[in-house]
C-alpha atoms as a PDB file:
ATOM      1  CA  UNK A   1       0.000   0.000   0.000  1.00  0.00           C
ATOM      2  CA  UNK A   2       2.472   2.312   0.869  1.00  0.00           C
ATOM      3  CA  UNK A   3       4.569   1.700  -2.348  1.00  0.00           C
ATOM      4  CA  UNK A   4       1.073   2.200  -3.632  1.00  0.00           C
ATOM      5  CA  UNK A   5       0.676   5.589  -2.474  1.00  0.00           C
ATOM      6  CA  UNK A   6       4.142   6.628  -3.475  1.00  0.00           C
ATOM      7  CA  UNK A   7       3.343   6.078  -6.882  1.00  0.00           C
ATOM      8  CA  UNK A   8       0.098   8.229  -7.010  1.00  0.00           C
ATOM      9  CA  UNK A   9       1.918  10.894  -5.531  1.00  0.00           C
ATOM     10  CA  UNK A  10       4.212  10.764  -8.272  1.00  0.00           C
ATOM     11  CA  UNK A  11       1.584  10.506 -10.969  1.00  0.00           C
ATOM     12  CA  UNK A  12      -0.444  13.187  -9.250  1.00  0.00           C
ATOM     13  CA  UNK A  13       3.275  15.689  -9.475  1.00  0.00           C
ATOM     14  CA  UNK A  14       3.671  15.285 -12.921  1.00  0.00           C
ATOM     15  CA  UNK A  15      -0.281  15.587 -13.387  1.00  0.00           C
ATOM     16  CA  UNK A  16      -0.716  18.653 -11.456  1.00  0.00           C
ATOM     17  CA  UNK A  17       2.694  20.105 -13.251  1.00  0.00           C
ATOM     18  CA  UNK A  18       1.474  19.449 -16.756  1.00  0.00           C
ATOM     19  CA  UNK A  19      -1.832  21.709 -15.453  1.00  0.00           C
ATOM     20  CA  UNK A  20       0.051  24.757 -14.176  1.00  0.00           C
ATOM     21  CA  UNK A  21       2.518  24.305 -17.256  1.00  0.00           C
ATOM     22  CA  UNK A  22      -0.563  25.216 -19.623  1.00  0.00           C
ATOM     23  CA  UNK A  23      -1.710  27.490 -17.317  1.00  0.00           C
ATOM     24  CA  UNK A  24       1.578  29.625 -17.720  1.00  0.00           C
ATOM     25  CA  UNK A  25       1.199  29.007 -21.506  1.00  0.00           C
ATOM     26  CA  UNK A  26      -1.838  31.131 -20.960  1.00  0.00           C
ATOM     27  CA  UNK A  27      -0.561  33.717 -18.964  1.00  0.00           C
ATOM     28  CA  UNK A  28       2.288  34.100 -21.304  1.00  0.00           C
ATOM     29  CA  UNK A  29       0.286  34.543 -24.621  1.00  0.00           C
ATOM     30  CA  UNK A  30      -2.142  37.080 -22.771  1.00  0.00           C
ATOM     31  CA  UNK A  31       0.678  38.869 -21.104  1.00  0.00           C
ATOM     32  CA  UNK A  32       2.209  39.352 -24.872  1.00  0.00           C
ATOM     33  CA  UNK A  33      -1.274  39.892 -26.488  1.00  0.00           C
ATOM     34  CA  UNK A  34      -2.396  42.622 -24.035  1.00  0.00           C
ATOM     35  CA  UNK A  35       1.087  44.040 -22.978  1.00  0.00           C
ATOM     36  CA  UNK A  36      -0.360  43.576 -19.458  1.00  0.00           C
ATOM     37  CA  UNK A  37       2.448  44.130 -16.628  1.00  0.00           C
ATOM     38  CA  UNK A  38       0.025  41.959 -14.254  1.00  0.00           C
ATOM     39  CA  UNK A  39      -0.094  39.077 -16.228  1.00  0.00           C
ATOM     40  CA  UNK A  40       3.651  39.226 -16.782  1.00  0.00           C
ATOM     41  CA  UNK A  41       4.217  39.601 -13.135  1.00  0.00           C
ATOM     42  CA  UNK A  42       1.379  36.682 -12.339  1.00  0.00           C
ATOM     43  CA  UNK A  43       3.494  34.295 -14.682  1.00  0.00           C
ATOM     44  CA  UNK A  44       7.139  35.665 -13.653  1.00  0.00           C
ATOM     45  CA  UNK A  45       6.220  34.327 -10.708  1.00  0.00           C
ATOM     46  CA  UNK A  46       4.367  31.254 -11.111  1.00  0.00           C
ATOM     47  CA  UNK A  47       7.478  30.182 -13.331  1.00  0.00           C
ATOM     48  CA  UNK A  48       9.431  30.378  -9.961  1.00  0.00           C
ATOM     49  CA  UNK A  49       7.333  28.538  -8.401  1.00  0.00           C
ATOM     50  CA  UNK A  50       7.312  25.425 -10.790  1.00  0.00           C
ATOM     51  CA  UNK A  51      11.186  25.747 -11.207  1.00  0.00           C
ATOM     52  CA  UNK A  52      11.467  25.366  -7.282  1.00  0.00           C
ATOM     53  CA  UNK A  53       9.026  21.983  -7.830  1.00  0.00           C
ATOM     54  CA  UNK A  54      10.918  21.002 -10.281  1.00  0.00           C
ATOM     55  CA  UNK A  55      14.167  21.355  -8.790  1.00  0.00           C
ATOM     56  CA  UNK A  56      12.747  19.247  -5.648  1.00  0.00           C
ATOM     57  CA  UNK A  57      11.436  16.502  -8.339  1.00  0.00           C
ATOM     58  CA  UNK A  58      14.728  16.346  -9.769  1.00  0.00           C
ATOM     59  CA  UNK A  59      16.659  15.334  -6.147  1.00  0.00           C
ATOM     60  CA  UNK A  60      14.128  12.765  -5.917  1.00  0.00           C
ATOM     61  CA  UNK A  61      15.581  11.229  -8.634  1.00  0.00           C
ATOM     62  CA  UNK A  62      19.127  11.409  -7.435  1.00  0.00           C
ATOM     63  CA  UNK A  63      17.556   8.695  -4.934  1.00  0.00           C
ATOM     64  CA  UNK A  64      17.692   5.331  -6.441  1.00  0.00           C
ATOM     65  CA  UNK A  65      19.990   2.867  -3.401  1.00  0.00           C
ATOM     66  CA  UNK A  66      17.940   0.603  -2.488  1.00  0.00           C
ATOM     67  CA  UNK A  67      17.147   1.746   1.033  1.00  0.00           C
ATOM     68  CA  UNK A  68      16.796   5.561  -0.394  1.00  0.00           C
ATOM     69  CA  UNK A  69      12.854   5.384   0.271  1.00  0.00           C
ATOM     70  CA  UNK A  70      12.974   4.245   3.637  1.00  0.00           C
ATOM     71  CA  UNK A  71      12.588   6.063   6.746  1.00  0.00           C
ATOM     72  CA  UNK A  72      16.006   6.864   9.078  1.00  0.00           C
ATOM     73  CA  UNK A  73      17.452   5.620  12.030  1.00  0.00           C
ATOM     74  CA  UNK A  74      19.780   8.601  13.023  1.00  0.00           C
ATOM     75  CA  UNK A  75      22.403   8.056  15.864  1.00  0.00           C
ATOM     76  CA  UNK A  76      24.460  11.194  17.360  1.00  0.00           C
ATOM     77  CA  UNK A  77      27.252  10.398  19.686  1.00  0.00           C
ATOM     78  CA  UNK A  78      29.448  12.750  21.237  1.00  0.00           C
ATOM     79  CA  UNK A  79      33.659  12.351  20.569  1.00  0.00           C
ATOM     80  CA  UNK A  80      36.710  13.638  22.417  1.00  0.00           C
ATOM     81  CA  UNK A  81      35.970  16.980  24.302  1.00  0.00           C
ATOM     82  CA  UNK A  82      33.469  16.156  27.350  1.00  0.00           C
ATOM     83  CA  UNK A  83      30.691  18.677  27.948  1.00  0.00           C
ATOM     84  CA  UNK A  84      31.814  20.661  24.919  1.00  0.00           C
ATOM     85  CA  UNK A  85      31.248  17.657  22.628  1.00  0.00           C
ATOM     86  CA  UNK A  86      27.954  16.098  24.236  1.00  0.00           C
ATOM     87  CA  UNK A  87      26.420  20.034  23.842  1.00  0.00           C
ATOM     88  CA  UNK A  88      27.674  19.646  20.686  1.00  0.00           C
ATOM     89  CA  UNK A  89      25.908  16.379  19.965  1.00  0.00           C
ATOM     90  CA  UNK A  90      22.667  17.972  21.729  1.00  0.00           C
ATOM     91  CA  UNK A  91      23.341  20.641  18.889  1.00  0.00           C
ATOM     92  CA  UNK A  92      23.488  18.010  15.972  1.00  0.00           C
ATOM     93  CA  UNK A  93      20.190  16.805  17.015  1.00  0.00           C
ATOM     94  CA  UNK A  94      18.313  19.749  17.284  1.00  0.00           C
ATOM     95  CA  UNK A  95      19.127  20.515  13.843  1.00  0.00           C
ATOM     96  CA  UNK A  96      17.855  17.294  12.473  1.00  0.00           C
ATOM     97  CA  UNK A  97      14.936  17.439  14.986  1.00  0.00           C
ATOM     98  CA  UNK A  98      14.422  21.034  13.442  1.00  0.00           C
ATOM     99  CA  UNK A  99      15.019  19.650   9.387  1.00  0.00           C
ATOM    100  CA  UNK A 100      12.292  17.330   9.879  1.00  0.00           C
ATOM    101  CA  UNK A 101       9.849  19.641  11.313  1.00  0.00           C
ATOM    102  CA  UNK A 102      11.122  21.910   8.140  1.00  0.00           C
ATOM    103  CA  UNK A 103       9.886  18.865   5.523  1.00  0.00           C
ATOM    104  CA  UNK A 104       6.889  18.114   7.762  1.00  0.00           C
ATOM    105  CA  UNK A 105       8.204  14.949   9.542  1.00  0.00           C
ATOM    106  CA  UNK A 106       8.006  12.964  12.547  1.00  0.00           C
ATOM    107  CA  UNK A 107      11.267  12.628  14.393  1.00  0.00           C
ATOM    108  CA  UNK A 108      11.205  10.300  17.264  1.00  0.00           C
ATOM    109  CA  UNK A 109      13.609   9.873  19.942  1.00  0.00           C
ATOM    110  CA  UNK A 110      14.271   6.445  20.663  1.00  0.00           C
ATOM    111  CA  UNK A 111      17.442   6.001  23.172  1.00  0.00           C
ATOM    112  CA  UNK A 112      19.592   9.187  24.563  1.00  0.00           C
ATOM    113  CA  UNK A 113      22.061   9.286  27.240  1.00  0.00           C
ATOM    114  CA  UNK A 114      22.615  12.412  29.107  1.00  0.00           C
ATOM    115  CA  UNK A 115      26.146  13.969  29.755  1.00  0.00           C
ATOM    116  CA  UNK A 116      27.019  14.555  33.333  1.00  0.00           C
ATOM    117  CA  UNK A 117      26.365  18.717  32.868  1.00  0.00           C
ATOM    118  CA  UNK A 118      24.985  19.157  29.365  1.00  0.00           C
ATOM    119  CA  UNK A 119      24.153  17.672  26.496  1.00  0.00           C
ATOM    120  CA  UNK A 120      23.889  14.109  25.356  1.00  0.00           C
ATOM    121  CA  UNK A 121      26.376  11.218  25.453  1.00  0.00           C
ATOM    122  CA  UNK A 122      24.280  10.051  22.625  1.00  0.00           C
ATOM    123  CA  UNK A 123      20.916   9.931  20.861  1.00  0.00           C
ATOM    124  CA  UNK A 124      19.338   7.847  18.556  1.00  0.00           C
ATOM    125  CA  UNK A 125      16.252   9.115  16.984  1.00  0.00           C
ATOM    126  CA  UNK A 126      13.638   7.670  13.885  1.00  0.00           C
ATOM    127  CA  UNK A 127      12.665  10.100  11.657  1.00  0.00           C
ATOM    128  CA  UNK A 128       9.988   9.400   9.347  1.00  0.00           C
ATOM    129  CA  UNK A 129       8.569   9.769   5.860  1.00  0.00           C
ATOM    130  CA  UNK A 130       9.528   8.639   2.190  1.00  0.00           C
ATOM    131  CA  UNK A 131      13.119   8.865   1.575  1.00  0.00           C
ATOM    132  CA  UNK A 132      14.350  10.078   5.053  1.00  0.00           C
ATOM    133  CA  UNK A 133      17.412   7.718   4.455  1.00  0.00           C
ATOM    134  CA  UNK A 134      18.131   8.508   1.320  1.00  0.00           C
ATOM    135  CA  UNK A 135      18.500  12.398   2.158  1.00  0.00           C
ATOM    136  CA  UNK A 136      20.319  11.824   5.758  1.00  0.00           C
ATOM    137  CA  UNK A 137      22.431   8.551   4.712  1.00  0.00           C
ATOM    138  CA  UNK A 138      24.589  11.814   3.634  1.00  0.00           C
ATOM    139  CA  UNK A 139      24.886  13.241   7.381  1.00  0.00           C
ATOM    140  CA  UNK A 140      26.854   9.691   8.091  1.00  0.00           C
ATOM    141  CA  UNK A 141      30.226  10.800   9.731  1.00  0.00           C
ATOM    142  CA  UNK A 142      32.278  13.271  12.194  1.00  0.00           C
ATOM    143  CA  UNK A 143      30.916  16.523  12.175  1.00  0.00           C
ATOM    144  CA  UNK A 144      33.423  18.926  13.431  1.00  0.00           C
ATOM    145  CA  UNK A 145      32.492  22.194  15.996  1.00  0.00           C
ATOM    146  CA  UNK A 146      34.697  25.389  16.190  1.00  0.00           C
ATOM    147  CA  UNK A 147      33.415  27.736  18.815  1.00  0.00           C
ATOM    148  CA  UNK A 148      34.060  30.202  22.205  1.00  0.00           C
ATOM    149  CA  UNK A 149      33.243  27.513  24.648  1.00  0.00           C
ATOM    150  CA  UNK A 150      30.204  28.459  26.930  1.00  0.00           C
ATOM    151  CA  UNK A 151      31.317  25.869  29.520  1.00  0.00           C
ATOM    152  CA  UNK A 152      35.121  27.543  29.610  1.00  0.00           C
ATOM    153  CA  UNK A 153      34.941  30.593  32.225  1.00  0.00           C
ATOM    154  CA  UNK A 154      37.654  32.219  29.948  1.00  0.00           C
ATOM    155  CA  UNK A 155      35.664  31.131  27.050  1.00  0.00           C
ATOM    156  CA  UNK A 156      38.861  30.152  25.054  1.00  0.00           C
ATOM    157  CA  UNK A 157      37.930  28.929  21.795  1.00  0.00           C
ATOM    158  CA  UNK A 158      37.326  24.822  21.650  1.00  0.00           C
ATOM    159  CA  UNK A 159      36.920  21.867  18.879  1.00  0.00           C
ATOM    160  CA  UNK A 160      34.649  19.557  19.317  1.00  0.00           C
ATOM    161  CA  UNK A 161      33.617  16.083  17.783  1.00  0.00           C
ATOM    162  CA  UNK A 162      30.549  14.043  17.340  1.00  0.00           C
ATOM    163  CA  UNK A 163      29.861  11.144  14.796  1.00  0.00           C
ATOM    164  CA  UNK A 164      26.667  10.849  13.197  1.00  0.00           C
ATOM    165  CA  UNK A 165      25.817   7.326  12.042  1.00  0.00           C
ATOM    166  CA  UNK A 166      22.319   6.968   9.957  1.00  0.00           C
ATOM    167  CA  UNK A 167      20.705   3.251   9.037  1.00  0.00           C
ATOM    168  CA  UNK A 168      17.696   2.797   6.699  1.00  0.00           C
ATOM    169  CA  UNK A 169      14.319   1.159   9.007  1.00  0.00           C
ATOM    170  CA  UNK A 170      14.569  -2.470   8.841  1.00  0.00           C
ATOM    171  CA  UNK A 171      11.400  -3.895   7.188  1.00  0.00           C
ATOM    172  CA  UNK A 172       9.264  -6.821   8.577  1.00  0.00           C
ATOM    173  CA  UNK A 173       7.787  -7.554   4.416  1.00  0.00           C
ATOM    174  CA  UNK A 174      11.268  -8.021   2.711  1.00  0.00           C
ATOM    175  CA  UNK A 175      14.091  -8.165   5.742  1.00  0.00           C
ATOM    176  CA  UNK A 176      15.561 -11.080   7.382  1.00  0.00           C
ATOM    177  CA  UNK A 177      13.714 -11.184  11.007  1.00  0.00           C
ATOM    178  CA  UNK A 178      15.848 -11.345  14.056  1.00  0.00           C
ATOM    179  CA  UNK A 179      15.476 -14.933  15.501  1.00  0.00           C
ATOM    180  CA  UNK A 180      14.468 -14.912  19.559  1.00  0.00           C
ATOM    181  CA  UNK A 181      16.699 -17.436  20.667  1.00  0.00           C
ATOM    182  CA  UNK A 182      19.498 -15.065  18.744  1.00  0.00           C
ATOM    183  CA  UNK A 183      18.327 -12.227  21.544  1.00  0.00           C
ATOM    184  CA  UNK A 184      19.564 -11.763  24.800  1.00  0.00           C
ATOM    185  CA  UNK A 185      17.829  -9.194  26.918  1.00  0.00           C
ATOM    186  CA  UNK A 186      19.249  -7.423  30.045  1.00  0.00           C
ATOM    187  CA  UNK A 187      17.198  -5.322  32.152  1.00  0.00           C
ATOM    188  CA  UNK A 188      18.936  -2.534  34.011  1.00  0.00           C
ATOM    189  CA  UNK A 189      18.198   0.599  36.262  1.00  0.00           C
ATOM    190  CA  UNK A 190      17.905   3.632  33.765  1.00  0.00           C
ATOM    191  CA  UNK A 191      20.210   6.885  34.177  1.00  0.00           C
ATOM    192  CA  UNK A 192      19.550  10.246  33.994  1.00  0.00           C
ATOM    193  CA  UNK A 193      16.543  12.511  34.094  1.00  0.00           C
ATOM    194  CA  UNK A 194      13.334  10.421  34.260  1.00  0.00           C
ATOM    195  CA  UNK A 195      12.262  10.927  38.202  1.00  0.00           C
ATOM    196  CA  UNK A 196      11.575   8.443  40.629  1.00  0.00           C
ATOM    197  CA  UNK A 197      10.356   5.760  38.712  1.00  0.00           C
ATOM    198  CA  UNK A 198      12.854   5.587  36.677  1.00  0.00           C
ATOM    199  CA  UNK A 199      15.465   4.979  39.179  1.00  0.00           C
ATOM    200  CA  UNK A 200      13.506   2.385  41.114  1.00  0.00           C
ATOM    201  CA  UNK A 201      12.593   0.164  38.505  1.00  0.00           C
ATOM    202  CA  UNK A 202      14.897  -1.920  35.805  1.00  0.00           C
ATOM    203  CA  UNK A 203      12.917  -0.739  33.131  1.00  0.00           C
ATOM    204  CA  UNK A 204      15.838   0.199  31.007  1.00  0.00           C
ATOM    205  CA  UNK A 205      16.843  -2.840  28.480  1.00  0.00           C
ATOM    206  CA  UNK A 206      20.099  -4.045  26.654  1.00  0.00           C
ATOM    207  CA  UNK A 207      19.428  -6.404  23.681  1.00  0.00           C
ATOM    208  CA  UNK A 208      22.545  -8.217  22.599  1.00  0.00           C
ATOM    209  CA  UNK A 209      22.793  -9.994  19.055  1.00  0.00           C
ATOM    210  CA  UNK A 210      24.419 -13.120  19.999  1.00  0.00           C
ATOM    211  CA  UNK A 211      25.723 -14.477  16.472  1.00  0.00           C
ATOM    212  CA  UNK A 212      27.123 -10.858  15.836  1.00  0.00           C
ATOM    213  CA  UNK A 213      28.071  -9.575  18.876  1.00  0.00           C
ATOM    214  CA  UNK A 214      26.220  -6.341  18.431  1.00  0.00           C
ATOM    215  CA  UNK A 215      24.616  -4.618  21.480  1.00  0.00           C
ATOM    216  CA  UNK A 216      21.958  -2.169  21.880  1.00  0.00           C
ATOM    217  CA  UNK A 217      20.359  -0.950  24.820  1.00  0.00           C
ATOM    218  CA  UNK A 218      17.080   1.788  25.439  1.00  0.00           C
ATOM    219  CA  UNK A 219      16.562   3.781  28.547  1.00  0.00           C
ATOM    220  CA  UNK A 220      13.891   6.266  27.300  1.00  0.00           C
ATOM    221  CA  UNK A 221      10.396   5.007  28.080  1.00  0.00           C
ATOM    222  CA  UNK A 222       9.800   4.045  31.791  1.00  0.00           C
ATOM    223  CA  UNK A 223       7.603   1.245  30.096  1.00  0.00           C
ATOM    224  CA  UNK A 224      10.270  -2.058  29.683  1.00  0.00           C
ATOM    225  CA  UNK A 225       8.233  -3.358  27.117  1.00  0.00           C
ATOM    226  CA  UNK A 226       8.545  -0.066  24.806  1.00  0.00           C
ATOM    227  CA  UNK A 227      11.817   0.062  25.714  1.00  0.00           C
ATOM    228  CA  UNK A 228      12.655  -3.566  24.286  1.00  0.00           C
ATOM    229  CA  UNK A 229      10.314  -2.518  20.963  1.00  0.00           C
ATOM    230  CA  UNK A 230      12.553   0.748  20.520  1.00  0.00           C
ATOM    231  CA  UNK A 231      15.757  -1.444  21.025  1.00  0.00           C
ATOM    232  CA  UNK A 232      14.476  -3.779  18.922  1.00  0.00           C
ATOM    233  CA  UNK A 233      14.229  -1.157  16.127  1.00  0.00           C
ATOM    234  CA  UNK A 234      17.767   0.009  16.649  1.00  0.00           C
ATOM    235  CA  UNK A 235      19.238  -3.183  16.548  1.00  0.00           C
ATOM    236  CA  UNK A 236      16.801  -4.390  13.682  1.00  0.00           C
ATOM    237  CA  UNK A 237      18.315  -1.032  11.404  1.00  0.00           C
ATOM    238  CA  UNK A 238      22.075  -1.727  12.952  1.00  0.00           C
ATOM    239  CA  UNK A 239      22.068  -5.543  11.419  1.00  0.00           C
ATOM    240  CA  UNK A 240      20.532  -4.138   8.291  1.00  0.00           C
ATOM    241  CA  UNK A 241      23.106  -1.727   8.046  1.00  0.00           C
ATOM    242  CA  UNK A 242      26.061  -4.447   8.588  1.00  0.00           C
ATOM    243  CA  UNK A 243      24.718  -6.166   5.830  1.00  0.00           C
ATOM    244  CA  UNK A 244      24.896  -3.290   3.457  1.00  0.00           C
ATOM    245  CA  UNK A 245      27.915  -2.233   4.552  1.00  0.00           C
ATOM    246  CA  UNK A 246      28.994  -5.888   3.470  1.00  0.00           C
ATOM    247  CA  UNK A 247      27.467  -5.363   0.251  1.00  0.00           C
ATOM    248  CA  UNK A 248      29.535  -1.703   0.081  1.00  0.00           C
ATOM    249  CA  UNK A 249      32.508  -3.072   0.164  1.00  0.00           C
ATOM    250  CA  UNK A 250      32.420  -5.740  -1.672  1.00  0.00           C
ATOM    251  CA  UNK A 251      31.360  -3.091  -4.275  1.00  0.00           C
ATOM    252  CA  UNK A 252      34.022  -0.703  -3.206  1.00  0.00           C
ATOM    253  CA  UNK A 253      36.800  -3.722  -3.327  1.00  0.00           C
ATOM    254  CA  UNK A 254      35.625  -4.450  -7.158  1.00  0.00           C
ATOM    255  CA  UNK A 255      36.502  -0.369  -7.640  1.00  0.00           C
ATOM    256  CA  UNK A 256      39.607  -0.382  -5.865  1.00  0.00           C
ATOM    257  CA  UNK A 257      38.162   2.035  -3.367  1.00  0.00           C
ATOM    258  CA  UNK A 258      36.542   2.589  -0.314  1.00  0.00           C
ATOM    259  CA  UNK A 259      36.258   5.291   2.009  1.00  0.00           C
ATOM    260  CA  UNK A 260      35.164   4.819   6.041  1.00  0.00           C
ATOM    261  CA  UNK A 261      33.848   7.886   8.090  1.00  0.00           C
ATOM    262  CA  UNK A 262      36.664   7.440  10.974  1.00  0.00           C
ATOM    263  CA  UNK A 263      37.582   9.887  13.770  1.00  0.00           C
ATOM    264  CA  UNK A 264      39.941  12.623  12.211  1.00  0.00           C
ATOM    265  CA  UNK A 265      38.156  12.613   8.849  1.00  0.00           C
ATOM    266  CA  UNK A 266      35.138  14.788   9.095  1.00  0.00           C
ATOM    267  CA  UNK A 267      33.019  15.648   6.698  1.00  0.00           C
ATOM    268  CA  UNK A 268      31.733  18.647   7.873  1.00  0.00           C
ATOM    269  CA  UNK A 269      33.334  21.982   9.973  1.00  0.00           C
ATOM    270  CA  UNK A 270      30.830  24.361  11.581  1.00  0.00           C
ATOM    271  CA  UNK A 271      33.001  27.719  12.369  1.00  0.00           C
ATOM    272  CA  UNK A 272      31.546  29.502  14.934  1.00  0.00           C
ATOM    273  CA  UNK A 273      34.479  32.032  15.915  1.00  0.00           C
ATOM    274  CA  UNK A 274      36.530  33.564  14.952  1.00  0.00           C
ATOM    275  CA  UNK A 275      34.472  33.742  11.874  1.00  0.00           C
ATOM    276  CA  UNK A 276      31.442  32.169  10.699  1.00  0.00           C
ATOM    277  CA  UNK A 277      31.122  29.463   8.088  1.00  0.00           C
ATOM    278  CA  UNK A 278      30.224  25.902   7.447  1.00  0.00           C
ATOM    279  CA  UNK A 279      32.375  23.419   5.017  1.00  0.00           C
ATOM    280  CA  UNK A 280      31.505  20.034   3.714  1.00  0.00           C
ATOM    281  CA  UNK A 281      35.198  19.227   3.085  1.00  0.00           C
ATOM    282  CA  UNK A 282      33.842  16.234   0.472  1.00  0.00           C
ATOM    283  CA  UNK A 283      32.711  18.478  -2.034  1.00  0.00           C
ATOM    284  CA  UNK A 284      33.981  22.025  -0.813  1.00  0.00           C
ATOM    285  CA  UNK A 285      30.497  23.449  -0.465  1.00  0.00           C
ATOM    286  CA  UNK A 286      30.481  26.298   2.123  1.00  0.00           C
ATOM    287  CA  UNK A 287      27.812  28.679   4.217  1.00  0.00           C
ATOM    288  CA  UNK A 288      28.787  31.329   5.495  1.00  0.00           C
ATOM    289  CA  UNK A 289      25.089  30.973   7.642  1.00  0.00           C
ATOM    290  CA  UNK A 290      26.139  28.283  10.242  1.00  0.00           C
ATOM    291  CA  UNK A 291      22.939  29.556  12.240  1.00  0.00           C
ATOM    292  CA  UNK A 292      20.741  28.740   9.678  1.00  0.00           C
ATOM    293  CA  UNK A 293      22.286  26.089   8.720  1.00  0.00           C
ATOM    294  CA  UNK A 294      21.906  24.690  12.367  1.00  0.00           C
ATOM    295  CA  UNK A 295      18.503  25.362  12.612  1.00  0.00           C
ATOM    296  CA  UNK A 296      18.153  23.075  10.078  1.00  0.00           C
ATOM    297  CA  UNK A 297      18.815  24.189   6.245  1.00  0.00           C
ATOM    298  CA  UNK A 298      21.263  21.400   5.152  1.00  0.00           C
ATOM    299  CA  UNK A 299      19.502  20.410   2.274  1.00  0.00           C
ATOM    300  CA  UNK A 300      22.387  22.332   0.147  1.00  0.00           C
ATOM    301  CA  UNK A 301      24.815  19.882   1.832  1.00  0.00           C
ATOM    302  CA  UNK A 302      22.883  17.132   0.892  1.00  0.00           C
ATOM    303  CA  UNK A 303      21.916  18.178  -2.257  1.00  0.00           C
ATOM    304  CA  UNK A 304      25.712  19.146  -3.214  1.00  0.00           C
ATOM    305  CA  UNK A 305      26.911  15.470  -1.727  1.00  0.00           C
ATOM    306  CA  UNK A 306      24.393  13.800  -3.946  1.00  0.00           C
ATOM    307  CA  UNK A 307      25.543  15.440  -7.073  1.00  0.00           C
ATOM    308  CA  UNK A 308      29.345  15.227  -6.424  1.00  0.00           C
ATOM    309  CA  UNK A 309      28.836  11.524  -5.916  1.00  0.00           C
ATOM    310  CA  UNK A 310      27.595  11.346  -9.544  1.00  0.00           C
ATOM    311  CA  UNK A 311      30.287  12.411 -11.092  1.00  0.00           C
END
């Protein structure tokens, strides 16, 4: 059904285009005919408009993996540089938090950790919608802070780290499914905000993959049971995302090339002092608007990423 729908929203795009198109036909001839300033402004404008749809058509089409369509699994974990770095990561997620409100979707926080004064350790969230991977699959590695410190009483200037990792939603139609007696499932105390309850009562859970090793854990809901489901999601996306990165490289070996997103080798810089820009040092594309670019106007980034990688 849903595939379903994403087809008639397609069809119903090019429909509705091929209607204004002759509509701005119309307002061309009449603006020409009658020398009329108003109907030259009316289709000036409405000429804007369908280039900007037409634009946003076009990076659709720049999404063809085969997870592109899927909705995101986002992870945010703060690197070397203590409270600096987990405000930092805090930071990161506000302006994905603040991206998906800007395209209208649901972002849902599955799993933080608090840092001991600010920020987050880490934070994995699920943000929804057609193609959510296939835009923030770009956002994968170390994204790189340059600021006056707020936390350093001579506010010296600081570098910070955090490491974004992003893995397509498993699905339960065309995915392997995670067998039970593969699961083991710990049940622990959570940390951090939450109030009494949550420090009474083990409802926070650690799910551990036995035939790959890979653990997971969920401390958000004070419910065990939603905890395990949002752990389950997380570690549903994670094994998905081994076995692409599998696939990856044995792609990438065939090429004679492969490139990991490793501590040292971000992709990003966000200058906050002593000037102000932001640098995607894969393809060299700068803003000099880091503020709006934190409140959540990356799609240039994205958008820059996805055409470099074409050529």
């Amino acid at each position: 059904m849903q595939k379903l729908a994403t087809l008639k929203e397609t069809v119903s795009f090019w429909s509705t285009l091929q209607d204004k198109l002759n509509t701005l036909l119309d307002l061309i001839e009449l603006a020409i005919s009658d020398n009329d300033m108003d109907f030259r402004e009316a289709a000036e404008q409405e000429l804007s408009d369908l280039t900007v749809s037409l634009e946003q058509e076009e990076f659709k089409l720049l999404l063809s993996g085969e997870y592109d369509n899927r909705s995101a699994i986002l992870t945010i974990q703060a690197g070397a540089g203590g409270t600096d770095s987990q405000d930092w990561a805090e930071m990161l997620f506000n302006m994905y938090a603040k991206w998906g409100q800007l395209h209208k979707r649901n972002v849902q926080v599955l799993n933080v950790s608090h840092g001991e004064d600010a920020g987050y350790r880490t934070v994995t969230v699920q943000v929804e919608g057609d193609f959510a991977y296939g835009y923030l699959e770009k956002e994968t590695g170390v994204h790189r802070l340059v600021r006056q410190s707020p936390f350093d009483p001579n506010n010296a200037r600081h570098t910070s780290f955090a490491v974004v990792e992003v893995m397509p939603v498993a699905s339960a139609q065309s995915d392997p499914v995670i067998r039970s007696e593969d699961i083991k499932m710990d049940a622990f105390r959570s940390s951090g905000p939450g109030g009494q309850n949550v420090q009474k009562v083990a409802s926070a859970v650690r799910l551990t993959h036995i035939p790959s090793g890979i653990v997971v854990s969920c401390q958000t809901e004070r419910s065990q049971h939603q905890n395990r489901e949002y752990a389950m999601r997380i570690l549903n996306a994670k094994l998905l995302a081994v076995e692409k990165e599998r696939r990856d490289k044995e792609v990438a070996d065939l090429r004679g090339e492969r490139v990991n997103p490793e501590w040292g080798n971000q992709i990003r810089s966000y200058v906050l002092h002593p000037y102000k820009q932001v640098k995607d040092h894969r393809t060299d594309f700068v803003s000099t608007d880091p503020d709006g670019v934190l409140e959540g106007h990356i799609d240039e980034f994205i958008k820059a990423y996805m055409v470099k990688s074409l050529q």
